[in-house]
N, C-alpha and C. Protein backbone atom coordinates (compact mmCIF):
# COMPACT_ATOMS: atom_id res chain seq x y z
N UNK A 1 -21.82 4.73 4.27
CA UNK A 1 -20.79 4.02 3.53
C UNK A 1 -19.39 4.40 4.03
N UNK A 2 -19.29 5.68 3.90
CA UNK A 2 -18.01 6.00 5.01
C UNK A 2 -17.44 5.38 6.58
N UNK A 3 -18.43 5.42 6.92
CA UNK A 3 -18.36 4.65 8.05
C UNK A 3 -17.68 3.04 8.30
N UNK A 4 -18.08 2.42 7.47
CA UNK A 4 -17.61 1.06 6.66
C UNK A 4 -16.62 0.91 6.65
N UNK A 5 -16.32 1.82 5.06
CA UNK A 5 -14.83 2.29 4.94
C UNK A 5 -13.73 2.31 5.82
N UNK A 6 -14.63 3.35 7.01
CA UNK A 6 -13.21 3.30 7.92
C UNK A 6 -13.11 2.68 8.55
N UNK A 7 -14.27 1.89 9.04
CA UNK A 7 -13.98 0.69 10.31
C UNK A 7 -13.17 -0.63 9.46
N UNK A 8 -13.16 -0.64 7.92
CA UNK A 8 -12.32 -1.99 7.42
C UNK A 8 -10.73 -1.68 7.23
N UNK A 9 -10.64 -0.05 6.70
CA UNK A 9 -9.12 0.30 7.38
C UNK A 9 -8.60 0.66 8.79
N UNK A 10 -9.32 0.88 9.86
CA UNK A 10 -8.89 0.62 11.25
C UNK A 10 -8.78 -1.21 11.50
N UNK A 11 -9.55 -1.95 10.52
CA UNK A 11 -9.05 -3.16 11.21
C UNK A 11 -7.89 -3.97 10.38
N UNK A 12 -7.63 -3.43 8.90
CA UNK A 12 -6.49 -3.37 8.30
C UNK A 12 -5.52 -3.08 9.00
N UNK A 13 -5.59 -1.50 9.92
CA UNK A 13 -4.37 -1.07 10.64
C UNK A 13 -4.44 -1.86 11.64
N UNK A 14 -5.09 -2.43 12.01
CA UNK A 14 -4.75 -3.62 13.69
C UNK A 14 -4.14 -4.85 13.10
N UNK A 15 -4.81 -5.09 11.98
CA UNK A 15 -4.15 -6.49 11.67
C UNK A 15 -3.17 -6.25 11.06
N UNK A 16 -2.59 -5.15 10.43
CA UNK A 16 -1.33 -5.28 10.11
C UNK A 16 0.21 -5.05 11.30
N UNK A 17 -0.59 -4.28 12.24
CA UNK A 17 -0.05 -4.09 13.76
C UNK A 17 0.68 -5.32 14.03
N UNK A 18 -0.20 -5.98 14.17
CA UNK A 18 -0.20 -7.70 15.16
C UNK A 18 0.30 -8.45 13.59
N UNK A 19 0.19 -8.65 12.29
CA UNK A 19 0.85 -9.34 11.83
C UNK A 19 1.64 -8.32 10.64
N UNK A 20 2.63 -7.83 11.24
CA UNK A 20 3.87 -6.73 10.61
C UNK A 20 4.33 -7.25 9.48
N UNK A 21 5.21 -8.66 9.65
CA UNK A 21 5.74 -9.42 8.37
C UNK A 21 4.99 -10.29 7.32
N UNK A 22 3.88 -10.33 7.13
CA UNK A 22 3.21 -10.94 6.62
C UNK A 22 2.41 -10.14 5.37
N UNK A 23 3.41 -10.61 4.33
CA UNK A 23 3.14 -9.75 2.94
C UNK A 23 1.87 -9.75 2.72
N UNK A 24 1.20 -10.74 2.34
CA UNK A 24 0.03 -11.12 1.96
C UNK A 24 -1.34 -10.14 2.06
N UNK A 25 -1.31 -9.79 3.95
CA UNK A 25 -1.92 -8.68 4.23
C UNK A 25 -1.90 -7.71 3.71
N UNK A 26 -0.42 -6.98 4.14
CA UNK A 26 0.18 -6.34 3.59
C UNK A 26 -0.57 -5.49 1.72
N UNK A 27 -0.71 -6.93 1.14
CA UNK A 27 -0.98 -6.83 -0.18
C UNK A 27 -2.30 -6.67 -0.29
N UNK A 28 -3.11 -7.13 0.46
CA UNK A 28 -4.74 -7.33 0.43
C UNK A 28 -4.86 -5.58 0.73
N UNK A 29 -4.40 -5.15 1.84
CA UNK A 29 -4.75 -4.20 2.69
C UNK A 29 -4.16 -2.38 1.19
N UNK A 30 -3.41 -3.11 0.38
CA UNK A 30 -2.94 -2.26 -0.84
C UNK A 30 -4.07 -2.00 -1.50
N UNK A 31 -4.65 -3.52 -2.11
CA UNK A 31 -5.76 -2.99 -3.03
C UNK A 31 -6.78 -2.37 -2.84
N UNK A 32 -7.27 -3.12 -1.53
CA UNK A 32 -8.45 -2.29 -0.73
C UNK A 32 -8.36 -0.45 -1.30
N UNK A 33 -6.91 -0.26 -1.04
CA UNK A 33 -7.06 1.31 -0.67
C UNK A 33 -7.36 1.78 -1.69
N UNK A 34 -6.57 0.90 -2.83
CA UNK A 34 -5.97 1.03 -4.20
C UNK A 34 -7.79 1.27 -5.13
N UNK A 35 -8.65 0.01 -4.59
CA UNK A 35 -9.51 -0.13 -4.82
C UNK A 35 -10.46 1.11 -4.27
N UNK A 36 -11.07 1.55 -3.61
CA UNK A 36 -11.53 2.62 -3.39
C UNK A 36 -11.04 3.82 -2.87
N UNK A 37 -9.88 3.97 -3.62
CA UNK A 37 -9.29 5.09 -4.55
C UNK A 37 -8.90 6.46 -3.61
N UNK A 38 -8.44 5.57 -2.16
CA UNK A 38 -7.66 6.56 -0.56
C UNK A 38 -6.64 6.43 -1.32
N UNK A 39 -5.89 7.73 -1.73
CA UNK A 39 -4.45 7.80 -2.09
C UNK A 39 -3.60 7.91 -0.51
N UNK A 40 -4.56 8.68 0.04
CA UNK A 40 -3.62 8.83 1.37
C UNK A 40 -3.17 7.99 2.17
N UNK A 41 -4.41 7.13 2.72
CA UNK A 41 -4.42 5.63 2.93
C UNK A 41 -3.02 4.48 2.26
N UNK A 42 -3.22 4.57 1.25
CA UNK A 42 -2.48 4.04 0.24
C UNK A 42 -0.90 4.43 0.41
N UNK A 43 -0.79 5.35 0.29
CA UNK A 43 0.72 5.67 0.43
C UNK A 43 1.12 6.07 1.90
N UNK A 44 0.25 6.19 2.96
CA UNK A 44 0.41 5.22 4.10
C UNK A 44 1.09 4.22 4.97
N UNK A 45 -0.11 3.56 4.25
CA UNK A 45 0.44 1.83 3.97
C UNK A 45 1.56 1.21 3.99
N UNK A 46 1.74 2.00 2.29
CA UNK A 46 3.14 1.82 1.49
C UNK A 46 4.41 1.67 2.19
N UNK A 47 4.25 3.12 2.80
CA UNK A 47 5.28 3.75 3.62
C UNK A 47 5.79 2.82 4.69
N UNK A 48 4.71 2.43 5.45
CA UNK A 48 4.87 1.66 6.40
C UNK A 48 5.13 0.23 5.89
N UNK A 49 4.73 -0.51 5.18
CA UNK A 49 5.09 -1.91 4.59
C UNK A 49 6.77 -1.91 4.52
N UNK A 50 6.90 -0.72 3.65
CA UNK A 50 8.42 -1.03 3.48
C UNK A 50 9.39 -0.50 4.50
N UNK A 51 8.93 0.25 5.41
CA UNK A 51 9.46 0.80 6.83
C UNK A 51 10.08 -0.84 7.40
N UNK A 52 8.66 -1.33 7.60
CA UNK A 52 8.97 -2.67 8.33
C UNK A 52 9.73 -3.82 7.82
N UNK A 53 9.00 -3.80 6.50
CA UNK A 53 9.83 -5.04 5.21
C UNK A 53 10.66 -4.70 4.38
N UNK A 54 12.03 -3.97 5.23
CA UNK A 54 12.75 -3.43 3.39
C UNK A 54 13.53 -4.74 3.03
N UNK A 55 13.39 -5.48 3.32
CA UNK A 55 13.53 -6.28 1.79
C UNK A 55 11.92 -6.73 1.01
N UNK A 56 11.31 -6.11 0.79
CA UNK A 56 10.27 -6.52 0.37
C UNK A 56 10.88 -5.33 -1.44
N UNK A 57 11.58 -4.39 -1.24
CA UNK A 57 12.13 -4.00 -2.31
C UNK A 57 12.53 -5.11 -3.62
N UNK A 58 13.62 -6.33 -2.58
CA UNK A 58 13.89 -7.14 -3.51
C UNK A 58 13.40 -8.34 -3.83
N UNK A 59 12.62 -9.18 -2.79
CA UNK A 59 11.81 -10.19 -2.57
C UNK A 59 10.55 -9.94 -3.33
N UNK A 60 9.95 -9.41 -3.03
CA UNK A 60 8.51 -8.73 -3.68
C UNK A 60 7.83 -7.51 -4.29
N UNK A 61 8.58 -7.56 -5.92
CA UNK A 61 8.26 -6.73 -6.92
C UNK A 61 6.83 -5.92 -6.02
N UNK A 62 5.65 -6.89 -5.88
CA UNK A 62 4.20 -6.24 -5.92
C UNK A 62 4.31 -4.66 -5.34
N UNK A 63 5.31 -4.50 -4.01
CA UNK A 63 4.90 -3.39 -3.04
C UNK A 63 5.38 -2.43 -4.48
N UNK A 64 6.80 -2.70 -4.95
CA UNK A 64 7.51 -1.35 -5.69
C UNK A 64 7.02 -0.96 -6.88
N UNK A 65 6.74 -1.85 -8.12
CA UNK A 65 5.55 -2.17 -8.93
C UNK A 65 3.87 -1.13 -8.62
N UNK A 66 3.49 -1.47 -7.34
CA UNK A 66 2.17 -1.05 -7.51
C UNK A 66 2.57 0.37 -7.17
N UNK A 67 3.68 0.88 -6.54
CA UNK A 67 3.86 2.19 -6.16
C UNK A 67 3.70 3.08 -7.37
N UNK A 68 4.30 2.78 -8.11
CA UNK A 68 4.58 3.37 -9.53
C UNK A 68 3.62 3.05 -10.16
N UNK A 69 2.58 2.40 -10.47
CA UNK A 69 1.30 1.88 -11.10
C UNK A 69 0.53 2.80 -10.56
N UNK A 70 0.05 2.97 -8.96
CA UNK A 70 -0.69 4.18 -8.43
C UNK A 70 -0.34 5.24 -8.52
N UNK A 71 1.34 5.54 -8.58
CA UNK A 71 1.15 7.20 -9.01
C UNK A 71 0.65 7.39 -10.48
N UNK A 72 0.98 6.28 -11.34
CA UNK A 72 0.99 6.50 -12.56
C UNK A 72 -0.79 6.74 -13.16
N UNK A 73 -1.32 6.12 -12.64
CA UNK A 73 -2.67 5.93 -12.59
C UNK A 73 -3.35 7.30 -11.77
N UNK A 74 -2.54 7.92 -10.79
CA UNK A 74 -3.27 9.06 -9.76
C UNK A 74 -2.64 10.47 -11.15
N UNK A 75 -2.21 9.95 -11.99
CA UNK A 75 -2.03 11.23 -12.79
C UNK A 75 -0.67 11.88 -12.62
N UNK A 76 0.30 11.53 -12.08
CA UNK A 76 1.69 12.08 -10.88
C UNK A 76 2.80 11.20 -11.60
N UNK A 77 2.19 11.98 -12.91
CA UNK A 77 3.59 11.30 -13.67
C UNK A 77 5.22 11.63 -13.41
N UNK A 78 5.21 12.31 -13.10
CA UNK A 78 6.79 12.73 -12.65
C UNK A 78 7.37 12.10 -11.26
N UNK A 79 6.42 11.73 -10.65
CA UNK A 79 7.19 10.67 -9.37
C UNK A 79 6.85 9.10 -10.05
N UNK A 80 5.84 9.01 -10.76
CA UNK A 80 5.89 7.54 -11.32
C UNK A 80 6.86 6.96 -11.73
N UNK A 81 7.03 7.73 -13.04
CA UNK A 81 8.71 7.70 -13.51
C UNK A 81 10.16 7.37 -12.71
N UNK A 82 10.17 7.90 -11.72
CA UNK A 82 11.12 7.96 -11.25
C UNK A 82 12.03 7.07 -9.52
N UNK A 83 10.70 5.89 -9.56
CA UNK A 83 10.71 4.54 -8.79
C UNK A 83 11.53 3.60 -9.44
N UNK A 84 12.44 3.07 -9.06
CA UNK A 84 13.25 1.72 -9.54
C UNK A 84 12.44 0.74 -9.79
N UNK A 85 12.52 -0.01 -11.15
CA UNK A 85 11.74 -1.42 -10.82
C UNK A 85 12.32 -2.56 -10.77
């Protein structure tokens, strides 16, 4: 099952490579992580989404929103708190 796992986030990381601006992915490639519960993966991601898309801060609640939803949810209440929404 691991194995899986990582071959669908190595092809997350290629396809987000080759399509950089394209939220959508972007968003799919969130829950995935979000969904089987890679924090590392996940904030990752994050990191990199908004590296590439900073306006995705103001255009698209979802990235800044779910940031603060996953810490809030990973138990890390004191950085949850403290994300702009």
């Amino acid at each position: 099952m691991r194995k899986v796992i990582r071959r669908i986030i190595y092809i997350f990381d290629r396809l987000t490579n080759k399509y950089r601006y394209d939220i959508d992915i972007w968003k799919e490639y969130l829950y995935f992580c979000y969904k089987i519960k890679s924090s590392k993966n996940y904030f990752k991601a994050i990191t990199r989404a908004l590296e590439l898309n900073p306006a995705c801060l103001r255009n698209h609640y979802y990235l800044s929103i779910s940031v603060s939803r996953v810490k809030f949810s990973l138990r890390d209440l004191d950085d949850g708190r403290l994300l702009p929404v």
